[in-house]
PDB file of N, CA and C in Angstrom:
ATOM      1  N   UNK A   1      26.259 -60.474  56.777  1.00  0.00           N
ATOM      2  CA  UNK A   1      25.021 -60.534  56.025  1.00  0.00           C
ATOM      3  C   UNK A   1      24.014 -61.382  56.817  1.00  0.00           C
ATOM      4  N   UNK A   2      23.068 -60.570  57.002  1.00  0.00           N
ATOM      5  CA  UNK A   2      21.760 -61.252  57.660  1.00  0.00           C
ATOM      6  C   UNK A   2      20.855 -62.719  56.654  1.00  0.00           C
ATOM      7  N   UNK A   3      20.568 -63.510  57.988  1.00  0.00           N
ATOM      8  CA  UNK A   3      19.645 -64.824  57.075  1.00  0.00           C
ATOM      9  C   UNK A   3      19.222 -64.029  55.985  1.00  0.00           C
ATOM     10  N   UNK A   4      18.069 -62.968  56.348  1.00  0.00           N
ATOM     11  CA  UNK A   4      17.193 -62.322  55.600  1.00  0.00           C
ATOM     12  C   UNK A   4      17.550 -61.719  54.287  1.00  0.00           C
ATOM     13  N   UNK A   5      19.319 -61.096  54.692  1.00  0.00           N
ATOM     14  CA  UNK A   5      19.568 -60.281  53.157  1.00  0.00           C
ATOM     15  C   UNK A   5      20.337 -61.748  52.546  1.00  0.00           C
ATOM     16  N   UNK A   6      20.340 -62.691  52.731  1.00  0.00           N
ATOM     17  CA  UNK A   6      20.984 -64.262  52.321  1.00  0.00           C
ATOM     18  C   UNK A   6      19.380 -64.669  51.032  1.00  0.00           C
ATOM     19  N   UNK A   7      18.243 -64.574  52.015  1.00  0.00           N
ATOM     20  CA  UNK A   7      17.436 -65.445  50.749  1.00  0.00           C
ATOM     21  C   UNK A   7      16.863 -64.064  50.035  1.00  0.00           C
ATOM     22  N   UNK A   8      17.284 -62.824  50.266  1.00  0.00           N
ATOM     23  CA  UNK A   8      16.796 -61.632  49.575  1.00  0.00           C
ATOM     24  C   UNK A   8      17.263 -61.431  48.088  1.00  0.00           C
ATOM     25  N   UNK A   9      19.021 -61.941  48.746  1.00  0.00           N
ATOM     26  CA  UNK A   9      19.985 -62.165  47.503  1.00  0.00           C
ATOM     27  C   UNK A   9      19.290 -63.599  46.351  1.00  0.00           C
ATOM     28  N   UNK A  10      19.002 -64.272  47.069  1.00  0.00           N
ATOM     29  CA  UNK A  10      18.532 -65.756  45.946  1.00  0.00           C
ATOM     30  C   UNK A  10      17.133 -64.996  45.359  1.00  0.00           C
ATOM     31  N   UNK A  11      16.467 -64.780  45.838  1.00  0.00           N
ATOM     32  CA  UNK A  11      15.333 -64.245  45.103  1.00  0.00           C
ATOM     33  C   UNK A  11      15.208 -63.611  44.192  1.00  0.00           C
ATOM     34  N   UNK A  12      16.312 -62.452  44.498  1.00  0.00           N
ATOM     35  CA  UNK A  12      17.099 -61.747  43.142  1.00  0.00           C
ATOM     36  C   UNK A  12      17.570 -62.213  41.943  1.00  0.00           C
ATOM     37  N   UNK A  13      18.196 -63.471  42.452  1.00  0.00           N
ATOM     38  CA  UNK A  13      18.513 -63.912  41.402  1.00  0.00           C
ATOM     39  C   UNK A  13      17.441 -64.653  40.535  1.00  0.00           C
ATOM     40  N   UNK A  14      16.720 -65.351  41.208  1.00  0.00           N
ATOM     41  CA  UNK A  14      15.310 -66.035  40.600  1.00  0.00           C
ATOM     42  C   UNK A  14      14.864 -65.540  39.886  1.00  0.00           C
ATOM     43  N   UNK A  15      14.484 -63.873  39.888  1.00  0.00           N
ATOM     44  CA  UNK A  15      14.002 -62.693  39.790  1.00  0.00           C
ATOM     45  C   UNK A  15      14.524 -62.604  38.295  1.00  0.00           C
ATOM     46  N   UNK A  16      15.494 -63.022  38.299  1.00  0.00           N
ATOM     47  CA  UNK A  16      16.345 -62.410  37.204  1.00  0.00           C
ATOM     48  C   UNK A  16      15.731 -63.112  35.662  1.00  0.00           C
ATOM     49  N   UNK A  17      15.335 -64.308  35.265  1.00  0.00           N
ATOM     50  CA  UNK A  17      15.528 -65.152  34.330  1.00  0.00           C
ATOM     51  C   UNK A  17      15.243 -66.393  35.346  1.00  0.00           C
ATOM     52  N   UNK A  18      15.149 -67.812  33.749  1.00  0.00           N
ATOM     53  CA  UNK A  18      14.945 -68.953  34.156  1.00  0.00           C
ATOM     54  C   UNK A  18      16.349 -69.599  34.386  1.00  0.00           C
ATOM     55  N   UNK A  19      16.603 -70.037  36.014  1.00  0.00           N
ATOM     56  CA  UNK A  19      17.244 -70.495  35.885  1.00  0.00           C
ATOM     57  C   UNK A  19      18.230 -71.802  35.049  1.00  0.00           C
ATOM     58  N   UNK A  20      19.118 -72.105  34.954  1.00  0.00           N
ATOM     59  CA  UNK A  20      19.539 -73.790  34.690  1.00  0.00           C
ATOM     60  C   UNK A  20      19.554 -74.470  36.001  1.00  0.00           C
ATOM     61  N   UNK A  21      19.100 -75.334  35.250  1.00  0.00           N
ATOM     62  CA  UNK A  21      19.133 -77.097  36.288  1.00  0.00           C
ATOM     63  C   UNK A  21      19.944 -77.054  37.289  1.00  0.00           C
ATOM     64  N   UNK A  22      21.230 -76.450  36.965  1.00  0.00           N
ATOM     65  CA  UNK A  22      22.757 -76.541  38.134  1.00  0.00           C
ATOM     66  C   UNK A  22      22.462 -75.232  38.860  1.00  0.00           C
ATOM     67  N   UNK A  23      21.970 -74.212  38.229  1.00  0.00           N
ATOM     68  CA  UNK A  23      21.296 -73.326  39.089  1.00  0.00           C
ATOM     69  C   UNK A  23      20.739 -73.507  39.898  1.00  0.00           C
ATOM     70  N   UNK A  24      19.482 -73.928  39.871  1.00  0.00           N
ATOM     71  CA  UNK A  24      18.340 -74.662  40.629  1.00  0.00           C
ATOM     72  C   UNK A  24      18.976 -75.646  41.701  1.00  0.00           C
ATOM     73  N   UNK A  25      19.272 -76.463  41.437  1.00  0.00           N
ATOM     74  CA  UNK A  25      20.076 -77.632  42.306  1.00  0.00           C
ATOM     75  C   UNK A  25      21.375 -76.789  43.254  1.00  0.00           C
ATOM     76  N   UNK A  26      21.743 -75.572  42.840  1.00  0.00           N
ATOM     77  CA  UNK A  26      22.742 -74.578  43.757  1.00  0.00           C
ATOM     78  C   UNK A  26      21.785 -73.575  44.583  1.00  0.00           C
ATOM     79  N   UNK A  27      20.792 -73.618  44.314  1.00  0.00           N
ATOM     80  CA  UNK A  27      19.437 -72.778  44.940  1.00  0.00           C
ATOM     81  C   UNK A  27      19.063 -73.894  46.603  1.00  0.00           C
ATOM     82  N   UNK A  28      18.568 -74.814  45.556  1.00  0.00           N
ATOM     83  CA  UNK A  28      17.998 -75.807  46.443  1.00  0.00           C
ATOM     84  C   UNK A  28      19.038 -75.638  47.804  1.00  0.00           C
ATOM     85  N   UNK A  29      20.482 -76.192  47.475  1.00  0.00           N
ATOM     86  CA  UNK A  29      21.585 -75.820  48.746  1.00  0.00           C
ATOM     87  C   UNK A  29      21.405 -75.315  49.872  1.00  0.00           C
ATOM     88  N   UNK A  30      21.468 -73.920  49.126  1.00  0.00           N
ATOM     89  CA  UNK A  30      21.414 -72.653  50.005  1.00  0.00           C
ATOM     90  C   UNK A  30      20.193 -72.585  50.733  1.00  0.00           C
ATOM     91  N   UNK A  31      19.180 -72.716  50.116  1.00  0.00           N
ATOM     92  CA  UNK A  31      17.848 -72.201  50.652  1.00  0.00           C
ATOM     93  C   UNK A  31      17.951 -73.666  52.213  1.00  0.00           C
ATOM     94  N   UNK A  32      18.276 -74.869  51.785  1.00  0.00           N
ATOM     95  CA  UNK A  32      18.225 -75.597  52.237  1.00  0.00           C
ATOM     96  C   UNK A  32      18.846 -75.251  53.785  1.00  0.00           C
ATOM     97  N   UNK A  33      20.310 -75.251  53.658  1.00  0.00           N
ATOM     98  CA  UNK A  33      20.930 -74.590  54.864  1.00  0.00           C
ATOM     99  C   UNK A  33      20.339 -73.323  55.054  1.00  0.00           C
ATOM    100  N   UNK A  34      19.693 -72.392  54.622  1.00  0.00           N
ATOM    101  CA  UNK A  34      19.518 -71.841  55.381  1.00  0.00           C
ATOM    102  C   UNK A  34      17.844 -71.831  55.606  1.00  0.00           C
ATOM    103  N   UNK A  35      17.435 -72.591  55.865  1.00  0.00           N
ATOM    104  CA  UNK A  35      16.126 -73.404  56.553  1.00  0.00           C
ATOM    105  C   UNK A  35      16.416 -73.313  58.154  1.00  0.00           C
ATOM    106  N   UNK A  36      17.525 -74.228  57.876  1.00  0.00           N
ATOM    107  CA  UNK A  36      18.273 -74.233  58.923  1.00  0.00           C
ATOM    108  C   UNK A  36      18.563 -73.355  60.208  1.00  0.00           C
ATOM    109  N   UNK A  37      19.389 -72.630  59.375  1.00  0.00           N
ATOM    110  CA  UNK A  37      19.708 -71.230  60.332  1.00  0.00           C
ATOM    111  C   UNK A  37      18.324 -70.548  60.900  1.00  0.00           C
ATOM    112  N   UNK A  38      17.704 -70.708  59.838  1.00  0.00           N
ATOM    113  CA  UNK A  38      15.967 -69.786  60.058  1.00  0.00           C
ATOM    114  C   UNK A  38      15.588 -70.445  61.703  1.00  0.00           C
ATOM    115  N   UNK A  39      15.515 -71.608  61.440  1.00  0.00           N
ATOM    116  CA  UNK A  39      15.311 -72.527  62.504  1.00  0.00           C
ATOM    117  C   UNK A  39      15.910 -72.410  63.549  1.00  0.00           C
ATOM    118  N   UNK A  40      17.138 -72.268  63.465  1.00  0.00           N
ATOM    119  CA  UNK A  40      17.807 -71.931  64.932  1.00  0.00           C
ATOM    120  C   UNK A  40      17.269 -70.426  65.095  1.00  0.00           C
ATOM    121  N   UNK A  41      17.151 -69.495  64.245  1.00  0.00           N
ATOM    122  CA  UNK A  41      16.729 -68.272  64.912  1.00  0.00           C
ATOM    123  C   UNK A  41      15.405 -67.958  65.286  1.00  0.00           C
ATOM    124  N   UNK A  42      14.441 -68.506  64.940  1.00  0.00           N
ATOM    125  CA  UNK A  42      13.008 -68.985  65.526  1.00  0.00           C
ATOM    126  C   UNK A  42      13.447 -69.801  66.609  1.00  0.00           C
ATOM    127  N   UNK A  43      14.162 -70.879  66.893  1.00  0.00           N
ATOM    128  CA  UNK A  43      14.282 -71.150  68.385  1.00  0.00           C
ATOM    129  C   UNK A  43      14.909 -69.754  69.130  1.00  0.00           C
ATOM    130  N   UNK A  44      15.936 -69.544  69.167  1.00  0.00           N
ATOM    131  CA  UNK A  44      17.064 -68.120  70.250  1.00  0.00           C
ATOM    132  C   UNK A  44      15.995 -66.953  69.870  1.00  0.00           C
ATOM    133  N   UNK A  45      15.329 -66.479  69.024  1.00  0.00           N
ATOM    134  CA  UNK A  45      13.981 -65.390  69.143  1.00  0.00           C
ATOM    135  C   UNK A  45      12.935 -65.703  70.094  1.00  0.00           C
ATOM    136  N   UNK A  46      12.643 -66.963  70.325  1.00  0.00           N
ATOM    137  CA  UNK A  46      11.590 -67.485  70.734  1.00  0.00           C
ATOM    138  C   UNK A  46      11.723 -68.019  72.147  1.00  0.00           C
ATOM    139  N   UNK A  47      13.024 -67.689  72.526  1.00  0.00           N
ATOM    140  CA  UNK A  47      13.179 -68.103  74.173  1.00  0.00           C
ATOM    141  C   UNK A  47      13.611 -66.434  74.126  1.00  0.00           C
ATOM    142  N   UNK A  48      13.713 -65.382  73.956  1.00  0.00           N
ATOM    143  CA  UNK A  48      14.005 -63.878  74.042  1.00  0.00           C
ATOM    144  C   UNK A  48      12.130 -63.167  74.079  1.00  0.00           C
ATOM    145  N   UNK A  49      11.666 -63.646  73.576  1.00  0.00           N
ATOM    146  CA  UNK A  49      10.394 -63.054  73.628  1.00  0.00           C
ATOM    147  C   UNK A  49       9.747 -64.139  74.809  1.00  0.00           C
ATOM    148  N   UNK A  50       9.910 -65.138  75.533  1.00  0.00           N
ATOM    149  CA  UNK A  50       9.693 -65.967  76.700  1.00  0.00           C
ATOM    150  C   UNK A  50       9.783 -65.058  77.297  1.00  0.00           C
ATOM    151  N   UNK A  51      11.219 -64.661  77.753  1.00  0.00           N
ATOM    152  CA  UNK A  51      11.603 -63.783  78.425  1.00  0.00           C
ATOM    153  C   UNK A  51      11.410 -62.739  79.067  1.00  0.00           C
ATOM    154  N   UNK A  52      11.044 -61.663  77.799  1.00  0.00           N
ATOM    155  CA  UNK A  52       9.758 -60.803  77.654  1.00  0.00           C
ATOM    156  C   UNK A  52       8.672 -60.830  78.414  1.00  0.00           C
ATOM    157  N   UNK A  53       8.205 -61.782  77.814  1.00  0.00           N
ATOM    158  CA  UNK A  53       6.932 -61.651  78.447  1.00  0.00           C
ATOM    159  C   UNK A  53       6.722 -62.138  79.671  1.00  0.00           C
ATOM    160  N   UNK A  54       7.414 -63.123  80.226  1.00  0.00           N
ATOM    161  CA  UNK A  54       7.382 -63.405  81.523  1.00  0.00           C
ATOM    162  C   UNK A  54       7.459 -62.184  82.429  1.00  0.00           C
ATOM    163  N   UNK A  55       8.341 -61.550  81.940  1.00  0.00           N
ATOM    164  CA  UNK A  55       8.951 -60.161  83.012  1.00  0.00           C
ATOM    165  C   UNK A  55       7.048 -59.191  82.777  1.00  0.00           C
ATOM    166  N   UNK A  56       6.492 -59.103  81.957  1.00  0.00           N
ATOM    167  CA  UNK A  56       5.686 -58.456  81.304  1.00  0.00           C
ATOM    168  C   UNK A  56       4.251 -59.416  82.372  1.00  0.00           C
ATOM    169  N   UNK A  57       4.590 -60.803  82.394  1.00  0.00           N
ATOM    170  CA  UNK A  57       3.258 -61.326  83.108  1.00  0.00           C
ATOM    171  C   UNK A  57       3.531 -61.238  85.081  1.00  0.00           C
ATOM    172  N   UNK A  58       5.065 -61.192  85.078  1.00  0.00           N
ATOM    173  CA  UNK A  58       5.436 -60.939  86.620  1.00  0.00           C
ATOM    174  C   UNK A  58       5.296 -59.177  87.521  1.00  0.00           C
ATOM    175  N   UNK A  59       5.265 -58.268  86.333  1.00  0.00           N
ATOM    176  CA  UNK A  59       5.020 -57.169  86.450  1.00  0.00           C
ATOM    177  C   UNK A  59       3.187 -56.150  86.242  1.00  0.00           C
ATOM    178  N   UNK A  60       2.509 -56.847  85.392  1.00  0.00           N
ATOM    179  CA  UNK A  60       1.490 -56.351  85.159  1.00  0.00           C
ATOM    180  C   UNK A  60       0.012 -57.285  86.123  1.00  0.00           C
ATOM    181  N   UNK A  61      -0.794 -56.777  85.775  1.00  0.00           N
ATOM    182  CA  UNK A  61      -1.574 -57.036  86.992  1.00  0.00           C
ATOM    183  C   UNK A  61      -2.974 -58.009  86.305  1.00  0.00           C
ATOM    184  N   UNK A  62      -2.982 -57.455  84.684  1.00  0.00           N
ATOM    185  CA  UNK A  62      -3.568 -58.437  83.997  1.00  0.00           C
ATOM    186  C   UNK A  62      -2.686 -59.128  82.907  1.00  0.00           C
ATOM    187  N   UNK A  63      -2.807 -60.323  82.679  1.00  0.00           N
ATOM    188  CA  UNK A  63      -2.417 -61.277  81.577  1.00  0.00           C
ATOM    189  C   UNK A  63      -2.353 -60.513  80.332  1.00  0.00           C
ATOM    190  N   UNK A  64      -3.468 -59.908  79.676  1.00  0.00           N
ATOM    191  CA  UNK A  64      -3.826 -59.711  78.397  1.00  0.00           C
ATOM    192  C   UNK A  64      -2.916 -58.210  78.186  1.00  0.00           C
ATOM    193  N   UNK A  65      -2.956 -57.788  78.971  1.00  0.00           N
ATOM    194  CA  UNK A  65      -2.013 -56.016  79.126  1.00  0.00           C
ATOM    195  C   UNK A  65      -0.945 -56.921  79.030  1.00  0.00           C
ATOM    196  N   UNK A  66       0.011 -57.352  79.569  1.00  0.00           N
ATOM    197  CA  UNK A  66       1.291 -58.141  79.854  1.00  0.00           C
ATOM    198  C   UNK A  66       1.234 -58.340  77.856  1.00  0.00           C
ATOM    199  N   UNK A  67       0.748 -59.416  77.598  1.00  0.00           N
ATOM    200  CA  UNK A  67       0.597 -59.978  76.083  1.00  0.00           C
ATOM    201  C   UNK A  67       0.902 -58.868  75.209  1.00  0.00           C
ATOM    202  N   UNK A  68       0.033 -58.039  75.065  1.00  0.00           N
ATOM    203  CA  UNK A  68      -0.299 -56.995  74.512  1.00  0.00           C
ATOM    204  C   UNK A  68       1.435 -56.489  73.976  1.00  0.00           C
ATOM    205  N   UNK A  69       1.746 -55.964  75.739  1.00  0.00           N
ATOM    206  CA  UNK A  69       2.901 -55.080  75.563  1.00  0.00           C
ATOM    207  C   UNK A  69       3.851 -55.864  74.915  1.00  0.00           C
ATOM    208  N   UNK A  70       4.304 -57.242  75.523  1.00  0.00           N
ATOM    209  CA  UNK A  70       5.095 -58.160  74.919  1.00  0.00           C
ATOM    210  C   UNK A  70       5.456 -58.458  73.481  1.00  0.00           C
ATOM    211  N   UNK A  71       4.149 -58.373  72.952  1.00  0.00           N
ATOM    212  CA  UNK A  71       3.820 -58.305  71.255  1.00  0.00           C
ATOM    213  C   UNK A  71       4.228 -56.530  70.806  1.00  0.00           C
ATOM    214  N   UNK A  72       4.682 -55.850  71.495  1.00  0.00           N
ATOM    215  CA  UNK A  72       4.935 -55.018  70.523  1.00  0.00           C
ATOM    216  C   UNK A  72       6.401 -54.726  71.295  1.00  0.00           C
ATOM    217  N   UNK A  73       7.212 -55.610  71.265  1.00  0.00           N
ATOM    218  CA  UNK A  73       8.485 -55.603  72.199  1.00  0.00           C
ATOM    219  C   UNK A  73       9.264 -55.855  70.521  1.00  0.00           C
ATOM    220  N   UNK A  74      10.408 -55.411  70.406  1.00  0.00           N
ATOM    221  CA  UNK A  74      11.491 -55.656  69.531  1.00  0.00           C
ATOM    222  C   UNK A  74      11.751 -56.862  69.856  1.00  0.00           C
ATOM    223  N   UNK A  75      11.750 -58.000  70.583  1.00  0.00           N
ATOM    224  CA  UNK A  75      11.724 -59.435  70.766  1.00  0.00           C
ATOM    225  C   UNK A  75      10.765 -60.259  69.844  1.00  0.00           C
ATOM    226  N   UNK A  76       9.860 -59.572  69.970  1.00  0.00           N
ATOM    227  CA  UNK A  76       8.548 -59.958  69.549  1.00  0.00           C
ATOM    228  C   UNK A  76       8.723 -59.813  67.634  1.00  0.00           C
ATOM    229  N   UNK A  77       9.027 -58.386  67.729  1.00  0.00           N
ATOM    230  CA  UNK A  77       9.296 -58.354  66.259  1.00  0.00           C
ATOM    231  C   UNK A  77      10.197 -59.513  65.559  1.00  0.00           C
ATOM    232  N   UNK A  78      11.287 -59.814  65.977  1.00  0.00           N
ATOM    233  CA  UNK A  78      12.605 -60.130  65.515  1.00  0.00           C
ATOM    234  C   UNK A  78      11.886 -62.040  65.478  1.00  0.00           C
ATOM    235  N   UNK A  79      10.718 -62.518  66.425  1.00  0.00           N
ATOM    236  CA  UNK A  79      10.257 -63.431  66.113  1.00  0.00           C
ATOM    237  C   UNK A  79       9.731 -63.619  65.232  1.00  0.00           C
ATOM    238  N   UNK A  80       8.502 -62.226  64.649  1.00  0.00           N
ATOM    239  CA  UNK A  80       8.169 -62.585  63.835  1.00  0.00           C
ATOM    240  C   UNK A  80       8.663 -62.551  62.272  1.00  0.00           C
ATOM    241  N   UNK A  81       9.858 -61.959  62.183  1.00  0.00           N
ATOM    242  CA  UNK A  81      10.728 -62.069  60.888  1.00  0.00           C
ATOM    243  C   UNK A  81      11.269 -63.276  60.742  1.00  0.00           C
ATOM    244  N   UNK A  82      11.498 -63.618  61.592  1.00  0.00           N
ATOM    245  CA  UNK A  82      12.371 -65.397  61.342  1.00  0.00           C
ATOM    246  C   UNK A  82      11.469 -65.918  61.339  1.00  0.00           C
ATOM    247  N   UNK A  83      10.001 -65.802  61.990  1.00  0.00           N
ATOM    248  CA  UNK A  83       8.825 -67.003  61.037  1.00  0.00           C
ATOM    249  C   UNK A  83       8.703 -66.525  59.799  1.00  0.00           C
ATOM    250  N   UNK A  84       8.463 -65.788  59.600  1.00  0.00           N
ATOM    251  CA  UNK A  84       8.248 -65.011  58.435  1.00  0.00           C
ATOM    252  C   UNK A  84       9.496 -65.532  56.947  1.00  0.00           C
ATOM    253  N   UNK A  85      10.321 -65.380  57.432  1.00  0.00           N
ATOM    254  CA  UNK A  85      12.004 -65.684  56.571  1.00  0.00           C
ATOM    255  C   UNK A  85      11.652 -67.115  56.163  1.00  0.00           C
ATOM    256  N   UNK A  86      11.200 -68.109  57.628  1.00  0.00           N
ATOM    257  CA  UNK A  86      10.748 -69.609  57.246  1.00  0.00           C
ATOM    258  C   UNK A  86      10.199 -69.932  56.493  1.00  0.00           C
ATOM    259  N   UNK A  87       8.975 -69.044  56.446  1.00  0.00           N
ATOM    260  CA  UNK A  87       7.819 -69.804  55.820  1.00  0.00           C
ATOM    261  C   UNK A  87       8.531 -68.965  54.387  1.00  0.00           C
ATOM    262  N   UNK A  88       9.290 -67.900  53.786  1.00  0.00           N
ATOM    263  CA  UNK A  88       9.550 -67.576  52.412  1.00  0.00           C
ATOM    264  C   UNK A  88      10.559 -68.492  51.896  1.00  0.00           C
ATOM    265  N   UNK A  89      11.062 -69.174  52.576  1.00  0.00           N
ATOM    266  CA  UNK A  89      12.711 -69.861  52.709  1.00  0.00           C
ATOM    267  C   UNK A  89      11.831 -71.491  52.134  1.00  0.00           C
ATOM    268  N   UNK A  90      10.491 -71.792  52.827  1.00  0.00           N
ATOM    269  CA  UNK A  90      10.169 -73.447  52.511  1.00  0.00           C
ATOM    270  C   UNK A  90       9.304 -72.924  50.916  1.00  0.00           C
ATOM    271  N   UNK A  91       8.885 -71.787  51.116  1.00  0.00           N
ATOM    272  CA  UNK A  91       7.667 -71.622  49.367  1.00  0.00           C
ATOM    273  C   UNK A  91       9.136 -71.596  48.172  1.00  0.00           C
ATOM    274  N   UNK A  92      10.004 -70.782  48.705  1.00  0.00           N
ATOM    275  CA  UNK A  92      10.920 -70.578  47.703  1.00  0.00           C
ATOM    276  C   UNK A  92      11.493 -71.952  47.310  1.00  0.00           C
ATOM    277  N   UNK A  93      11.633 -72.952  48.450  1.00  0.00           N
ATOM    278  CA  UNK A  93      12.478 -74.067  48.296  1.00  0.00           C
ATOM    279  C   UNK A  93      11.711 -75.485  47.215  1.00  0.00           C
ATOM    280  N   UNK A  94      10.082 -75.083  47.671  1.00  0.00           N
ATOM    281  CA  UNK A  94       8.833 -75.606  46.816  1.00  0.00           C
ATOM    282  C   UNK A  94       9.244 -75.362  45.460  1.00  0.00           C
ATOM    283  N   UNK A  95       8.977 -74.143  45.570  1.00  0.00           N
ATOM    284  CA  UNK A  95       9.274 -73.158  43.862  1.00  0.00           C
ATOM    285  C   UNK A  95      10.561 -74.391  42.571  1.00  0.00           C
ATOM    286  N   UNK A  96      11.676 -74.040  43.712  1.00  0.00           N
ATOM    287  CA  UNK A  96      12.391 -74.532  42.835  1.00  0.00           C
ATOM    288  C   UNK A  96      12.730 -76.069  42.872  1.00  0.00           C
ATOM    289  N   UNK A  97      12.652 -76.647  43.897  1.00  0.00           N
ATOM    290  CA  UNK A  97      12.062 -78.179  43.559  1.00  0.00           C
ATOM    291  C   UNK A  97      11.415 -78.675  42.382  1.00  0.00           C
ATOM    292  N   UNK A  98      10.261 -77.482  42.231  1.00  0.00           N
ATOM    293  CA  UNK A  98       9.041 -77.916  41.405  1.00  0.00           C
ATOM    294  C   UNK A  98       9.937 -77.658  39.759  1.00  0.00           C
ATOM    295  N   UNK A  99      10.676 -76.979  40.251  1.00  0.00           N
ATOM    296  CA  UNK A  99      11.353 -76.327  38.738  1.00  0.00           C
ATOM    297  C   UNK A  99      11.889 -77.708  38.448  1.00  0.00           C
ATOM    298  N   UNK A 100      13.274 -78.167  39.127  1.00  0.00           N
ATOM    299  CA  UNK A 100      13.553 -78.992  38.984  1.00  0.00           C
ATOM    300  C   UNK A 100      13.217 -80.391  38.717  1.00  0.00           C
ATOM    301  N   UNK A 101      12.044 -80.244  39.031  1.00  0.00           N
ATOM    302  CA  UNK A 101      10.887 -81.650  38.931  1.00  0.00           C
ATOM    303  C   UNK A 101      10.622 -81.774  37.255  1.00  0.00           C
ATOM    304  N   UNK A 102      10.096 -80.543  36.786  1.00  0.00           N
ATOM    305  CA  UNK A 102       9.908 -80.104  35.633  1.00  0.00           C
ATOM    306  C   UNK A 102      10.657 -80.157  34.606  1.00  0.00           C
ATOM    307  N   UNK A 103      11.816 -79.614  35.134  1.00  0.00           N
ATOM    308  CA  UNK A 103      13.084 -79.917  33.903  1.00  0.00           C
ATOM    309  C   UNK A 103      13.469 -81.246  33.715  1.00  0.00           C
ATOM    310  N   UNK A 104      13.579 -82.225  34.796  1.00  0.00           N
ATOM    311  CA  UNK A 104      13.287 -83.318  34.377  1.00  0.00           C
ATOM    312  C   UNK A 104      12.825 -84.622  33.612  1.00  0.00           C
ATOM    313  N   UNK A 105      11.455 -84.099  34.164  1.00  0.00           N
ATOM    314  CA  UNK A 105      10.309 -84.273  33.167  1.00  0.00           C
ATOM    315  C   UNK A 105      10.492 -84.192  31.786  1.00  0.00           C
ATOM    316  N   UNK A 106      10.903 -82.692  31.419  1.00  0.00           N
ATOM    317  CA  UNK A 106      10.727 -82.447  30.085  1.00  0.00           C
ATOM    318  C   UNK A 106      12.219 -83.204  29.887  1.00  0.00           C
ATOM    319  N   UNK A 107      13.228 -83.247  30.141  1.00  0.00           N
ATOM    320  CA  UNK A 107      14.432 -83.960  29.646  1.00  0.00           C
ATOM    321  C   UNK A 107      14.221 -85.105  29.168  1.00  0.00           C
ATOM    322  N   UNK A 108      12.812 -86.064  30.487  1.00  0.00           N
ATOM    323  CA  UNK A 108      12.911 -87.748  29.484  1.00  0.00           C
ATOM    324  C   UNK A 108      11.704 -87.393  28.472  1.00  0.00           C
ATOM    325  N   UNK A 109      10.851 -86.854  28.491  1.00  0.00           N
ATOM    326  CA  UNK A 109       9.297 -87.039  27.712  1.00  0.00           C
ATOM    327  C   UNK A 109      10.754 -86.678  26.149  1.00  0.00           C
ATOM    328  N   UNK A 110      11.756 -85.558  26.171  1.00  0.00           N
ATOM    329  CA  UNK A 110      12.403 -85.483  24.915  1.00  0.00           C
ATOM    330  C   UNK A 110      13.104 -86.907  24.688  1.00  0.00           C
ATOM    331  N   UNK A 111      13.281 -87.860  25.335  1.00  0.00           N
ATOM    332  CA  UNK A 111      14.002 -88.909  25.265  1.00  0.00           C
ATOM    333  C   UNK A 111      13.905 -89.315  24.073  1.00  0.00           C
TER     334      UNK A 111
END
């Protein structure tokens, strides 16, 4: 199972209903580690599209042609899904923080 079908699955579940507290706090986890992973695959994507394009700036005769092609390289793609995964992986992780912040809240204001 890919990072991607990993926070596809949590979303689903989000998706589903309001979570509980132990929910949320088992969310937080996951999303957490896999921040992580996101991170290592934005680094190993991001020295593969180097790569790329170097061969792309050692072969072509202008810079911007080189770029061009590079950006539409399956390297290129696969970078931009793992930024992409990141930045859904830190809003989602916001999301339910904030949940948790909330349930809180309302637990002492019932005090």
């Amino acid at each position: 199972m890919t990072i991607r079908e990993m926070v596809k699955e949590i979303q689903d579940e989000l998706r589903q209903g309001d979570p509980t507290p132990g929910d949320a706090a088992r969310f937080d986890l996951r999303l957490s580690a896999l921040l992580g992973n996101c991170l290592t695959e934005i680094r190993e994507a991001d020295m593969a599209y180097a790569h790329v394009l170097l061969g792309y700036l050692q072969s072509e005769h202008k810079s911007s042609h080189a770029k061009i092609k590079a950006e539409t390289s399956p390297e290129a793609a696969r970078l931009r899904e793992a930024r992409d995964t990141k930045a859904l992986v830190i809003e989602m992780l916001r999301a339910v923080r904030h949940f948790g912040r909330a349930v809180s809240e309302e637990a002492r204001l019932s005090r």
